[in-house]
PDB file of N, CA and C in Angstrom:
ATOM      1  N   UNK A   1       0.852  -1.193   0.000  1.00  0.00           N
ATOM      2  CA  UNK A   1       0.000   0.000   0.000  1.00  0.00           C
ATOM      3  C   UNK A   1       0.889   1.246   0.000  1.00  0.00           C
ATOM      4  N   UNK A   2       0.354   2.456  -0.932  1.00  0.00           N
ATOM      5  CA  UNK A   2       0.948   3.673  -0.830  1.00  0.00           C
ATOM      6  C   UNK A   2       0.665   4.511   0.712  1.00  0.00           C
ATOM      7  N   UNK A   3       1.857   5.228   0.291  1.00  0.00           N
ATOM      8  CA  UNK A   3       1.585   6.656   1.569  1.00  0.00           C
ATOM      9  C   UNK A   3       0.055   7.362   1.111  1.00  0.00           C
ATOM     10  N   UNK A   4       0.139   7.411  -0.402  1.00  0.00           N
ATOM     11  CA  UNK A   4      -1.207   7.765  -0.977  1.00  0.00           C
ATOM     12  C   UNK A   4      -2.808   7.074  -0.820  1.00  0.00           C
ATOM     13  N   UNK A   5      -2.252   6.056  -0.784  1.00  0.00           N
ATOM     14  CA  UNK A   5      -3.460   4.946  -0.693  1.00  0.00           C
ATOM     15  C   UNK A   5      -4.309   5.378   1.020  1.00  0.00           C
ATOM     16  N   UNK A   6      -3.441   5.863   1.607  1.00  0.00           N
ATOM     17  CA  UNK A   6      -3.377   5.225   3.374  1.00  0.00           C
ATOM     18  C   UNK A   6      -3.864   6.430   3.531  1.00  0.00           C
ATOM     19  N   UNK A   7      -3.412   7.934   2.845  1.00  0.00           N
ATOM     20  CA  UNK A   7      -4.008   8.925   3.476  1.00  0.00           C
ATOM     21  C   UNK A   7      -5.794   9.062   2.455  1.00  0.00           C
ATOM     22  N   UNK A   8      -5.860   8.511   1.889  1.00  0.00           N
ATOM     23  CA  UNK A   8      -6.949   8.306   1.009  1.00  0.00           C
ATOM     24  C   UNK A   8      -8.362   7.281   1.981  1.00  0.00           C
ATOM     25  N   UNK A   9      -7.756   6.554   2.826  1.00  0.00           N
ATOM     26  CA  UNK A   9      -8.074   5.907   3.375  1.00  0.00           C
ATOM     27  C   UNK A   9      -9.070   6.384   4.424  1.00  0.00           C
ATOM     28  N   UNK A  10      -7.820   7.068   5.373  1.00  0.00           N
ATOM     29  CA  UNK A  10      -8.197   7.292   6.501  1.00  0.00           C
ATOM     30  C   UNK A  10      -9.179   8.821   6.120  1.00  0.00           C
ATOM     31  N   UNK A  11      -8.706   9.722   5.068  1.00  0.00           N
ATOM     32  CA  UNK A  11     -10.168  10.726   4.557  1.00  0.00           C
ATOM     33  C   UNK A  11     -11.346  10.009   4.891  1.00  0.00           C
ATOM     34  N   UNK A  12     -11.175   8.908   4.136  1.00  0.00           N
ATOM     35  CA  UNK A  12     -12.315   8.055   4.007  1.00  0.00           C
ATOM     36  C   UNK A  12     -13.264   7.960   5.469  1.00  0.00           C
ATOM     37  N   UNK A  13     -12.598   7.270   5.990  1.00  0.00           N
ATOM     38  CA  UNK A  13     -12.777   6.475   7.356  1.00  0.00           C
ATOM     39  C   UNK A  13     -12.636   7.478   8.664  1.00  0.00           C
ATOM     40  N   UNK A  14     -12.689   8.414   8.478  1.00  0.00           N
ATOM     41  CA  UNK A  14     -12.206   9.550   9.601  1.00  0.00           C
ATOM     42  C   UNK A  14     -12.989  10.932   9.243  1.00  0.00           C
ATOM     43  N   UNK A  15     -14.327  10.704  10.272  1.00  0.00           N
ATOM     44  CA  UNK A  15     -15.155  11.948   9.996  1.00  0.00           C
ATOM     45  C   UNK A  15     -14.359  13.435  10.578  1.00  0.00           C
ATOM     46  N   UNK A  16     -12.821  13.449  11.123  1.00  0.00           N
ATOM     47  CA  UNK A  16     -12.522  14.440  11.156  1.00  0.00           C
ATOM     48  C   UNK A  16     -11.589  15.326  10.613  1.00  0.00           C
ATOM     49  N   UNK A  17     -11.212  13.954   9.490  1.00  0.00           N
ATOM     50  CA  UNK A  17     -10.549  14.359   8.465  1.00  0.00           C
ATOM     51  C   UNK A  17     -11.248  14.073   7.085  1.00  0.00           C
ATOM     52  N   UNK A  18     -13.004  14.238   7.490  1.00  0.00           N
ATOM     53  CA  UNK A  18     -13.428  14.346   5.658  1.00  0.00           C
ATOM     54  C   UNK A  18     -13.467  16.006   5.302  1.00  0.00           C
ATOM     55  N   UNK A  19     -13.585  15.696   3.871  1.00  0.00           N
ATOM     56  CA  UNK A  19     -13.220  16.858   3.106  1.00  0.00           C
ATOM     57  C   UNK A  19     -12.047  16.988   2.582  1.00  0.00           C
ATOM     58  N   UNK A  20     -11.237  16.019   3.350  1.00  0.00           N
ATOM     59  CA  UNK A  20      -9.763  16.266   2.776  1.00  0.00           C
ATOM     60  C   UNK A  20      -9.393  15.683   1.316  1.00  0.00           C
ATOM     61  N   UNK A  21      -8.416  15.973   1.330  1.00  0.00           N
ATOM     62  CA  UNK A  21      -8.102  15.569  -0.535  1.00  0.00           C
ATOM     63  C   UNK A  21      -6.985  15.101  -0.533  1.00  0.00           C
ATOM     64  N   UNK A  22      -6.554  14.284  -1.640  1.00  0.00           N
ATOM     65  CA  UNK A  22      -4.645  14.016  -1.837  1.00  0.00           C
ATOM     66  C   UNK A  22      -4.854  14.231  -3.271  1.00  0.00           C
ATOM     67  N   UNK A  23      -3.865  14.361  -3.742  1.00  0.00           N
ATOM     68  CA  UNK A  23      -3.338  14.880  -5.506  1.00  0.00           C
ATOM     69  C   UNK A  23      -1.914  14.091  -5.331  1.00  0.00           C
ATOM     70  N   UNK A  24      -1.846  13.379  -6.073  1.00  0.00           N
ATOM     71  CA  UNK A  24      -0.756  13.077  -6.747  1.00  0.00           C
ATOM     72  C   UNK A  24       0.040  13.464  -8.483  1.00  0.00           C
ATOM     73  N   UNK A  25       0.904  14.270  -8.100  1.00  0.00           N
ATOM     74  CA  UNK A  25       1.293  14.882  -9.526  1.00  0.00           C
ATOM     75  C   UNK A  25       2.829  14.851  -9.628  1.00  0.00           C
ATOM     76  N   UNK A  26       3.486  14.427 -10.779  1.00  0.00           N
ATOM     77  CA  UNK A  26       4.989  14.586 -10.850  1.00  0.00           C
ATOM     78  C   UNK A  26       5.778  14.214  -9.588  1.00  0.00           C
ATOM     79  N   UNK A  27       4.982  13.113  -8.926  1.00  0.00           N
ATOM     80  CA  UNK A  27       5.967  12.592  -7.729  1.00  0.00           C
ATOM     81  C   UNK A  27       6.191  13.698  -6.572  1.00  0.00           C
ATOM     82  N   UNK A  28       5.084  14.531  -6.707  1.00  0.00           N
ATOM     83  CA  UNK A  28       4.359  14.870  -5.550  1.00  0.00           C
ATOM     84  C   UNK A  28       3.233  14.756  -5.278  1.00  0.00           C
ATOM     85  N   UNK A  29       2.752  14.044  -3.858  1.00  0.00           N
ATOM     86  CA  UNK A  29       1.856  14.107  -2.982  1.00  0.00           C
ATOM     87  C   UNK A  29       1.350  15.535  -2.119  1.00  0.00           C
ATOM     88  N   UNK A  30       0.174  15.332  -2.244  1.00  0.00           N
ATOM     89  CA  UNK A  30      -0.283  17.013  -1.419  1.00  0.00           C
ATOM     90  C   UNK A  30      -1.427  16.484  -0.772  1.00  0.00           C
ATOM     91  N   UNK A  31      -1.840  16.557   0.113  1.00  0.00           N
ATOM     92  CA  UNK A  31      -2.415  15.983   1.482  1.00  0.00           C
ATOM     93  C   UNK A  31      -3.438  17.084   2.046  1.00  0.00           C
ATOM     94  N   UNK A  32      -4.783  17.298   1.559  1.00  0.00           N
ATOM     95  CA  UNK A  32      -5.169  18.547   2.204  1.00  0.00           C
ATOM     96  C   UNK A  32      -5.716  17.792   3.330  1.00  0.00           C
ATOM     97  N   UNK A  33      -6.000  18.442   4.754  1.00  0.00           N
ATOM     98  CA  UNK A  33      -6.858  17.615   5.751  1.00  0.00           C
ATOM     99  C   UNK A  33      -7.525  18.920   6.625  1.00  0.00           C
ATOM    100  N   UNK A  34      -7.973  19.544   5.689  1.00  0.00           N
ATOM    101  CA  UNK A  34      -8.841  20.822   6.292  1.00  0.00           C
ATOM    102  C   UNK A  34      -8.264  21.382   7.003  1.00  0.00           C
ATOM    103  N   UNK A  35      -8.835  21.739   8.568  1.00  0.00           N
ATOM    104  CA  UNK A  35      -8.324  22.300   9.755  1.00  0.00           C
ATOM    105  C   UNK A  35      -7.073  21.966   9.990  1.00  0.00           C
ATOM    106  N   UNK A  36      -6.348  20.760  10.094  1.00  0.00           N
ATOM    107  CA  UNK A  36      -5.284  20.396  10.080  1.00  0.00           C
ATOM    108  C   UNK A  36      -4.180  20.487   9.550  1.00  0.00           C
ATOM    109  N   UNK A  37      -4.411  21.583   8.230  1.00  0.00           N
ATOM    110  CA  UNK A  37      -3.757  21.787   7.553  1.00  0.00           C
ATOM    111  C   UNK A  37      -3.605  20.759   6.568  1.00  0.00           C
ATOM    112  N   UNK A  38      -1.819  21.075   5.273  1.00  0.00           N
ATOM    113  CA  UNK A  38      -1.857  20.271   4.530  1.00  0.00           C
ATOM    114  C   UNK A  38      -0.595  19.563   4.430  1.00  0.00           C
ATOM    115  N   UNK A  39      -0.364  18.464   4.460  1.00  0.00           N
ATOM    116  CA  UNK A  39       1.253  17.641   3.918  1.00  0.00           C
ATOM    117  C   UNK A  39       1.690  17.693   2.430  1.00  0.00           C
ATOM    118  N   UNK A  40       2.853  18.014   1.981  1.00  0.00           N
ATOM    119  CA  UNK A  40       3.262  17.836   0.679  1.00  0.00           C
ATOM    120  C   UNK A  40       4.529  17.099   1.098  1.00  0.00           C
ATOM    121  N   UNK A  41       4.423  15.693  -0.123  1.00  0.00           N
ATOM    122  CA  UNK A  41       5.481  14.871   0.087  1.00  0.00           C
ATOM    123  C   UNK A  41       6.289  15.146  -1.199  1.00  0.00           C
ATOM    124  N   UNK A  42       7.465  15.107  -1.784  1.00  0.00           N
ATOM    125  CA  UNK A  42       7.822  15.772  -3.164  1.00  0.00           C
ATOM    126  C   UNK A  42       9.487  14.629  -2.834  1.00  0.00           C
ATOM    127  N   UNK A  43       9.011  14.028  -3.754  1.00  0.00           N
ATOM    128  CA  UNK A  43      10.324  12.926  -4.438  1.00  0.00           C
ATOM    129  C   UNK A  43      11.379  13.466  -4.893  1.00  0.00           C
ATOM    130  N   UNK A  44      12.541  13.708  -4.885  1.00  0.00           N
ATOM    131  CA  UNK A  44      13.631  14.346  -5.561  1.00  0.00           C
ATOM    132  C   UNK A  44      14.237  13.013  -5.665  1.00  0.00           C
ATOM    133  N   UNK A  45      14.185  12.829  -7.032  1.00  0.00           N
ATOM    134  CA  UNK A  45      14.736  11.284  -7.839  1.00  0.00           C
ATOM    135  C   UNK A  45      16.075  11.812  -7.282  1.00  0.00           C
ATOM    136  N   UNK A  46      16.625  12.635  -8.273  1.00  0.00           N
ATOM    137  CA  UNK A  46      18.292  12.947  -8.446  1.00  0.00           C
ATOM    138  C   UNK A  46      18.946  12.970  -6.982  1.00  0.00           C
ATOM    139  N   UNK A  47      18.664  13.189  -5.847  1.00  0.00           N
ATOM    140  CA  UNK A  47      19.173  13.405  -4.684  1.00  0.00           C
ATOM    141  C   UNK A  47      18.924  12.065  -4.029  1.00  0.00           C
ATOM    142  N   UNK A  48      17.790  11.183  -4.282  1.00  0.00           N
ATOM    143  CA  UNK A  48      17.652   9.616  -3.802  1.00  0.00           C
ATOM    144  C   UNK A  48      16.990  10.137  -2.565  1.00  0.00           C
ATOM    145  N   UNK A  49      15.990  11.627  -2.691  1.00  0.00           N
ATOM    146  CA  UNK A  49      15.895  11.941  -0.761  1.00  0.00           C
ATOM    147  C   UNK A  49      14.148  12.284  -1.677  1.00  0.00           C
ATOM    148  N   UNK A  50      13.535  12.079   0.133  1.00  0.00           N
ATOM    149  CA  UNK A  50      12.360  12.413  -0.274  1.00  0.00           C
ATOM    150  C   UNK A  50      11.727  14.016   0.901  1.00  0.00           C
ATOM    151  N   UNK A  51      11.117  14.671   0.248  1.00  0.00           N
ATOM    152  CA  UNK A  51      10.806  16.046   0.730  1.00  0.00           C
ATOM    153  C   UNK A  51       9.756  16.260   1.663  1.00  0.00           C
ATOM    154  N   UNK A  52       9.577  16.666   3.108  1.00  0.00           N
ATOM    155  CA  UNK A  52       8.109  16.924   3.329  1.00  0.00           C
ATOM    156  C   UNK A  52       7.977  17.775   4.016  1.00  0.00           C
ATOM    157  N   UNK A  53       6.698  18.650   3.988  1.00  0.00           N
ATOM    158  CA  UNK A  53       6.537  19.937   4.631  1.00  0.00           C
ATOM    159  C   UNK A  53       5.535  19.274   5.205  1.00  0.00           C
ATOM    160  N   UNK A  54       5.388  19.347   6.300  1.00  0.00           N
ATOM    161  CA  UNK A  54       4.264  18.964   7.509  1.00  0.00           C
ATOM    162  C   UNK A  54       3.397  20.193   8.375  1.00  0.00           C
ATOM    163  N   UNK A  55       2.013  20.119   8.308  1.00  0.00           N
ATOM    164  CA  UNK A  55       1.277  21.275   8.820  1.00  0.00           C
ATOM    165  C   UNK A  55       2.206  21.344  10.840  1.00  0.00           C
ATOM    166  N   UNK A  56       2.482  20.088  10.951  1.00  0.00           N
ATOM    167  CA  UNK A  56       2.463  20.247  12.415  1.00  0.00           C
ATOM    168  C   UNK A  56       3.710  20.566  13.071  1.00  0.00           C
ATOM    169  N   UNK A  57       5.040  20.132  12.218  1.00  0.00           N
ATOM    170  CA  UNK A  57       6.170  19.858  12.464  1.00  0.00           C
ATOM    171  C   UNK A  57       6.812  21.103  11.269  1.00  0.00           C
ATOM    172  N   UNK A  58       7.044  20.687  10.075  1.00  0.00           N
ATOM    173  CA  UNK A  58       7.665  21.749   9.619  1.00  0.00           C
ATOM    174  C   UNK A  58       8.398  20.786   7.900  1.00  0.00           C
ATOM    175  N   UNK A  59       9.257  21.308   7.930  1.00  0.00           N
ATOM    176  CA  UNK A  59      10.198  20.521   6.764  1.00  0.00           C
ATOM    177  C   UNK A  59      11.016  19.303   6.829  1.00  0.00           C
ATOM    178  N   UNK A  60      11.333  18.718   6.309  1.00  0.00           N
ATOM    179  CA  UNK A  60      12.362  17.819   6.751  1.00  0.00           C
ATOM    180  C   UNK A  60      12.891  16.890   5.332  1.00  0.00           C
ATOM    181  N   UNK A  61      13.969  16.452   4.758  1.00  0.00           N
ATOM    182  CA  UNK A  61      14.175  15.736   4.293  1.00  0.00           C
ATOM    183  C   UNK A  61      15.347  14.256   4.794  1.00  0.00           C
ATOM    184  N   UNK A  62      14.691  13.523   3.566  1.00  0.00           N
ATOM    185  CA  UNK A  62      14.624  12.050   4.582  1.00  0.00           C
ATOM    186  C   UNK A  62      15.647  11.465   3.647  1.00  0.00           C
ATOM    187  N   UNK A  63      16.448  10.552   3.761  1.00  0.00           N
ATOM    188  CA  UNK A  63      17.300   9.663   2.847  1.00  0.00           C
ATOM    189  C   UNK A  63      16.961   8.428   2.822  1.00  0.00           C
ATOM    190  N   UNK A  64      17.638   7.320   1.987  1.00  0.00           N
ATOM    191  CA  UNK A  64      17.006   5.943   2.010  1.00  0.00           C
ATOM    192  C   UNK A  64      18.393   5.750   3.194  1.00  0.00           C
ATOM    193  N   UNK A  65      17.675   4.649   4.008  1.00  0.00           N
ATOM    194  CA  UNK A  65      19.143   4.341   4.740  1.00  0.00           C
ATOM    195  C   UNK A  65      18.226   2.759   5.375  1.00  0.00           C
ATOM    196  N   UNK A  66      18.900   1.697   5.043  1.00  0.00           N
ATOM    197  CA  UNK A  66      18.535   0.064   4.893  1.00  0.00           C
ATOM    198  C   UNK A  66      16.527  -0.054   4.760  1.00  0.00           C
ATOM    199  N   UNK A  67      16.511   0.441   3.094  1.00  0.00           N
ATOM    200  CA  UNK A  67      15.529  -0.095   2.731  1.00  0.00           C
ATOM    201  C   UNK A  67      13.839   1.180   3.817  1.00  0.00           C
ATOM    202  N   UNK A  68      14.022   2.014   4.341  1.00  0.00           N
ATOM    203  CA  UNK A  68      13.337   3.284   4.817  1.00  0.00           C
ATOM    204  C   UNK A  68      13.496   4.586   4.465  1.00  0.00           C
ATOM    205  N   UNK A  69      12.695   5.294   4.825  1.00  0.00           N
ATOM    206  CA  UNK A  69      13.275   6.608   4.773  1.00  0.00           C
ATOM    207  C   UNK A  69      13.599   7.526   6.112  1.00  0.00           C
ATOM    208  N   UNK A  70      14.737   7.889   6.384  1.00  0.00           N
ATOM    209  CA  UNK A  70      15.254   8.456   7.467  1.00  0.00           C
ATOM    210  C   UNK A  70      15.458   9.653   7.508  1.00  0.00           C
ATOM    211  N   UNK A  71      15.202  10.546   8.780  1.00  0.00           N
ATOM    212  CA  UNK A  71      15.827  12.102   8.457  1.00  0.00           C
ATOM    213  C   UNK A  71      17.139  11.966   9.376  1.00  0.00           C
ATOM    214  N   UNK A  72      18.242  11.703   9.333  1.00  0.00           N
ATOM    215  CA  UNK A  72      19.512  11.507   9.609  1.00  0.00           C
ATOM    216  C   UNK A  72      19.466  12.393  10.580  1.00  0.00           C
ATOM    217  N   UNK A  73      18.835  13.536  11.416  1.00  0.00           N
ATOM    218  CA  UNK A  73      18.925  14.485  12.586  1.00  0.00           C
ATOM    219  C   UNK A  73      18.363  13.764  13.588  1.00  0.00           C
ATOM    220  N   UNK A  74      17.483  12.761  13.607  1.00  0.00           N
ATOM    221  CA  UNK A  74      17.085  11.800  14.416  1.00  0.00           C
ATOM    222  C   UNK A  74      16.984  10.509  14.633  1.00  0.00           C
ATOM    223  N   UNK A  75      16.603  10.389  13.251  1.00  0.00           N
ATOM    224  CA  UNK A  75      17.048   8.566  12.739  1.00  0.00           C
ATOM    225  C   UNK A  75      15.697   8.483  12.992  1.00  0.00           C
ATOM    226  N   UNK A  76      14.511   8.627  12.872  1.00  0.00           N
ATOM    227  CA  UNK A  76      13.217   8.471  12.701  1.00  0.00           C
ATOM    228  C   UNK A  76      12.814   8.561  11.441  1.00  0.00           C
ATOM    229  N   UNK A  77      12.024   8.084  10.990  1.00  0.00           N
ATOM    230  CA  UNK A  77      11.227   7.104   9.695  1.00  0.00           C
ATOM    231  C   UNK A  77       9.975   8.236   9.120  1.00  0.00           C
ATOM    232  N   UNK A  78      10.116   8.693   8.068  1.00  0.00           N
ATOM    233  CA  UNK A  78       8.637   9.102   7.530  1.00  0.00           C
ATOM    234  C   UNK A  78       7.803   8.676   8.178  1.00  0.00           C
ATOM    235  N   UNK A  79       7.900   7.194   7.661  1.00  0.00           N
ATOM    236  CA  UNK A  79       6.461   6.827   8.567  1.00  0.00           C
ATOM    237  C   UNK A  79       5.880   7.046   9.569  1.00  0.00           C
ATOM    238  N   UNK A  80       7.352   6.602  10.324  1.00  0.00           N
ATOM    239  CA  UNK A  80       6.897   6.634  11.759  1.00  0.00           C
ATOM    240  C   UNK A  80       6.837   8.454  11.835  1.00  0.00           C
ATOM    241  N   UNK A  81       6.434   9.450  11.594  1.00  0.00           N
ATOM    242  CA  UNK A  81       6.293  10.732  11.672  1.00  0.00           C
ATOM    243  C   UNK A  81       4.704  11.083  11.605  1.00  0.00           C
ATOM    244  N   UNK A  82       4.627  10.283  10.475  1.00  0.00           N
ATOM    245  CA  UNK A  82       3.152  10.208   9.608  1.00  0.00           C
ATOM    246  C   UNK A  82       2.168   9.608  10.671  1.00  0.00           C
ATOM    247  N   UNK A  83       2.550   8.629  11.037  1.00  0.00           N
ATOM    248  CA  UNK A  83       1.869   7.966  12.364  1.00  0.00           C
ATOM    249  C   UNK A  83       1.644   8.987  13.444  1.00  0.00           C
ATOM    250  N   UNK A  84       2.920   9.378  14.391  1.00  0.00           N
ATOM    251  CA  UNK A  84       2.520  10.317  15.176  1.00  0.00           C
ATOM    252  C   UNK A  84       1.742  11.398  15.118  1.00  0.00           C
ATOM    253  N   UNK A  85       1.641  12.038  14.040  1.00  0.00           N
ATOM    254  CA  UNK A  85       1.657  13.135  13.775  1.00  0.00           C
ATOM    255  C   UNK A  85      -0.051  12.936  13.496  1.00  0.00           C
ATOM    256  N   UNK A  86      -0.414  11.980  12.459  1.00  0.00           N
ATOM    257  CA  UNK A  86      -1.875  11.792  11.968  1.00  0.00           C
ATOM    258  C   UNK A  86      -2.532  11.844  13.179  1.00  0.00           C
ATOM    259  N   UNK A  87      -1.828  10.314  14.266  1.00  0.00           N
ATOM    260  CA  UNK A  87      -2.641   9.903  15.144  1.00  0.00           C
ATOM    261  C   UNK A  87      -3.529  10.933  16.245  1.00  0.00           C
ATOM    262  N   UNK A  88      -3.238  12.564  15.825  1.00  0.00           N
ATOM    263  CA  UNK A  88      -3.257  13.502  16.912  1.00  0.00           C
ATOM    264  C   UNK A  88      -4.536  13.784  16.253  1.00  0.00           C
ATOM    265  N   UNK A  89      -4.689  13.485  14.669  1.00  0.00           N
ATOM    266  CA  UNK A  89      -6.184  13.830  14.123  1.00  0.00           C
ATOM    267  C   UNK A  89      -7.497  13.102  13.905  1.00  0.00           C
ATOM    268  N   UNK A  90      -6.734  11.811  14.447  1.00  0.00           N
ATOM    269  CA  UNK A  90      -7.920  10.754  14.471  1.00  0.00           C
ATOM    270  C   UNK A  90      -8.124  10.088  16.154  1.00  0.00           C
ATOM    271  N   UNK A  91      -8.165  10.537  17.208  1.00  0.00           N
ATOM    272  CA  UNK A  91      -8.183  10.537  18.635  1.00  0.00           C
ATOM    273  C   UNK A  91      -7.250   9.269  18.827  1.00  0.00           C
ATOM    274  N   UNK A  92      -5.881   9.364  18.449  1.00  0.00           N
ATOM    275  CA  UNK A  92      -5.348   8.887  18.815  1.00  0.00           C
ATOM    276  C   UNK A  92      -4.910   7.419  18.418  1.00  0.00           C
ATOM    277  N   UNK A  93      -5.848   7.125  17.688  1.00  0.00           N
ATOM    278  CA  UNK A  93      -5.816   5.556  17.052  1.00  0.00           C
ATOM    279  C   UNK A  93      -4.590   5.481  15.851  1.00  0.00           C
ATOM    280  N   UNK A  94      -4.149   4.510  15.533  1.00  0.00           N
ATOM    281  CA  UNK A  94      -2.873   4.487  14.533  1.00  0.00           C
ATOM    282  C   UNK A  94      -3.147   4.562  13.466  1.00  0.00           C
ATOM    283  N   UNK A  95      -2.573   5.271  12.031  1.00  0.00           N
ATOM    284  CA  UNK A  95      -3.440   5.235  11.161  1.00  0.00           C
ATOM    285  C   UNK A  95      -2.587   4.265  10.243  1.00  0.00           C
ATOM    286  N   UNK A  96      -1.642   3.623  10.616  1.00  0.00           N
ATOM    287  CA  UNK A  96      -1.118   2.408   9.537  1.00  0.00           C
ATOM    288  C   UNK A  96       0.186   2.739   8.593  1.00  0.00           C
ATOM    289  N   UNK A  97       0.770   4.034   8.381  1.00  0.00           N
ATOM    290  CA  UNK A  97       1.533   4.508   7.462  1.00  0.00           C
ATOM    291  C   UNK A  97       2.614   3.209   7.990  1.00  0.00           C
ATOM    292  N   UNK A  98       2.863   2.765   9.365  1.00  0.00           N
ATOM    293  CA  UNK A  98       4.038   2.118   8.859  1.00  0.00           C
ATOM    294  C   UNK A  98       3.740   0.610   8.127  1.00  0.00           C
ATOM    295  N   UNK A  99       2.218   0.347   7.695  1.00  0.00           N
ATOM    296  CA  UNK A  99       2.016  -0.508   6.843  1.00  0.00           C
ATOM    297  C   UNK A  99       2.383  -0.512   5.465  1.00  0.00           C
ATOM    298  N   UNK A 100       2.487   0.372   5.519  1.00  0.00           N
ATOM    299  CA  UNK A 100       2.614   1.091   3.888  1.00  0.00           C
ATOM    300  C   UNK A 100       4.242   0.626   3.380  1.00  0.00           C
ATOM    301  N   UNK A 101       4.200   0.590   2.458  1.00  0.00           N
ATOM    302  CA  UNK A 101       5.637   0.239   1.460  1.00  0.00           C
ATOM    303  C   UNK A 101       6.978   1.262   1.919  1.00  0.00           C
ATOM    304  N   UNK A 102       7.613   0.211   1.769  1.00  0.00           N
ATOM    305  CA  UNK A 102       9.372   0.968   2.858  1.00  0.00           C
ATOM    306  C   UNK A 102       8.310   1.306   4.415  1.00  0.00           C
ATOM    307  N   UNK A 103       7.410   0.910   5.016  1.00  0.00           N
ATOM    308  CA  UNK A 103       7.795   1.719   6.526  1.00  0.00           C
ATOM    309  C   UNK A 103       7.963   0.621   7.968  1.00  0.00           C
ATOM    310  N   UNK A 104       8.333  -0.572   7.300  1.00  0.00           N
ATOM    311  CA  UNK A 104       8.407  -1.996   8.161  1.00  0.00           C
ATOM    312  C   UNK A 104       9.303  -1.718   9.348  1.00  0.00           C
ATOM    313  N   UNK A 105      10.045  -1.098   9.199  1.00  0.00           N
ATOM    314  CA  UNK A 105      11.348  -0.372  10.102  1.00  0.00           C
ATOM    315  C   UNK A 105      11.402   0.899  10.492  1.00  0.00           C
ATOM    316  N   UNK A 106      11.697   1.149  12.305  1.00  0.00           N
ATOM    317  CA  UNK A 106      12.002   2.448  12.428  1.00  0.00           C
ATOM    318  C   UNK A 106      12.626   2.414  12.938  1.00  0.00           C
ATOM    319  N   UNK A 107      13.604   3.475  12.360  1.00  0.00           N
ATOM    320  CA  UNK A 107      15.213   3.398  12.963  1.00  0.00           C
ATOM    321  C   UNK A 107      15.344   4.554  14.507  1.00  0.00           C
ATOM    322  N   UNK A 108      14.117   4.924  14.778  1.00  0.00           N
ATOM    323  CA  UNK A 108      14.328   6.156  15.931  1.00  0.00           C
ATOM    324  C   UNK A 108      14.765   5.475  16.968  1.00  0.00           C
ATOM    325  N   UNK A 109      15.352   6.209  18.383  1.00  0.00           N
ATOM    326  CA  UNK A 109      15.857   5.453  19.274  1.00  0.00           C
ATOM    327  C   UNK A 109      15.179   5.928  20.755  1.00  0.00           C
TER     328      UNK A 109
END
């Protein structure tokens, strides 16, 4: 399953994140979730890093490092970000990102 699929999902399944939207274009993801603001995820092939601006947290880019994506300032996982971060909009329940493709592993400590 995508990062796309999962936030598509939980729109779905989460009356406090309906209304929201995702767009996928040119290997960016854009994540609207109303009140909550919006996530843009943005692939930079050439750098092998992936981009994200987060309504809650801020910027960050992530590298591949054994098969995940890592932001090397913490050693924590997209995913595992996506998780915390969602779980604050759906009362707390998990919303699965580390189900999703590359997020089997988190390297935080």
């Amino acid at each position: 399953e995508s990062i796309n699929d999962r936030f598509s999902e939980l729109i779905e399944d989460y009356e406090s994140l309906s209304g929201g939207d995702t767009t996928l274009s040119d290997g960016v993801l854009t994540v609207k979730l109303n009140l909550h603001g919006t996530y843009v995820i943005n692939k930079q092939t050439p750098n092998k890093q992936i981009w994200l601006s987060s309504p809650v947290s801020g910027p960050y880019r992530y590298d591949i490092f054994r098969n995940s994506w890592v932001y090397k300032h913490t050693g924590e996982t997209l995913h595992s970000l996506l998780d915390r971060e969602v779980a604050r909009f759906i009362n707390n329940e998990d919303p699965g990102f580390k189900d999703c493709y590359m997020g089997q592993s988190d390297h935080s400590e």
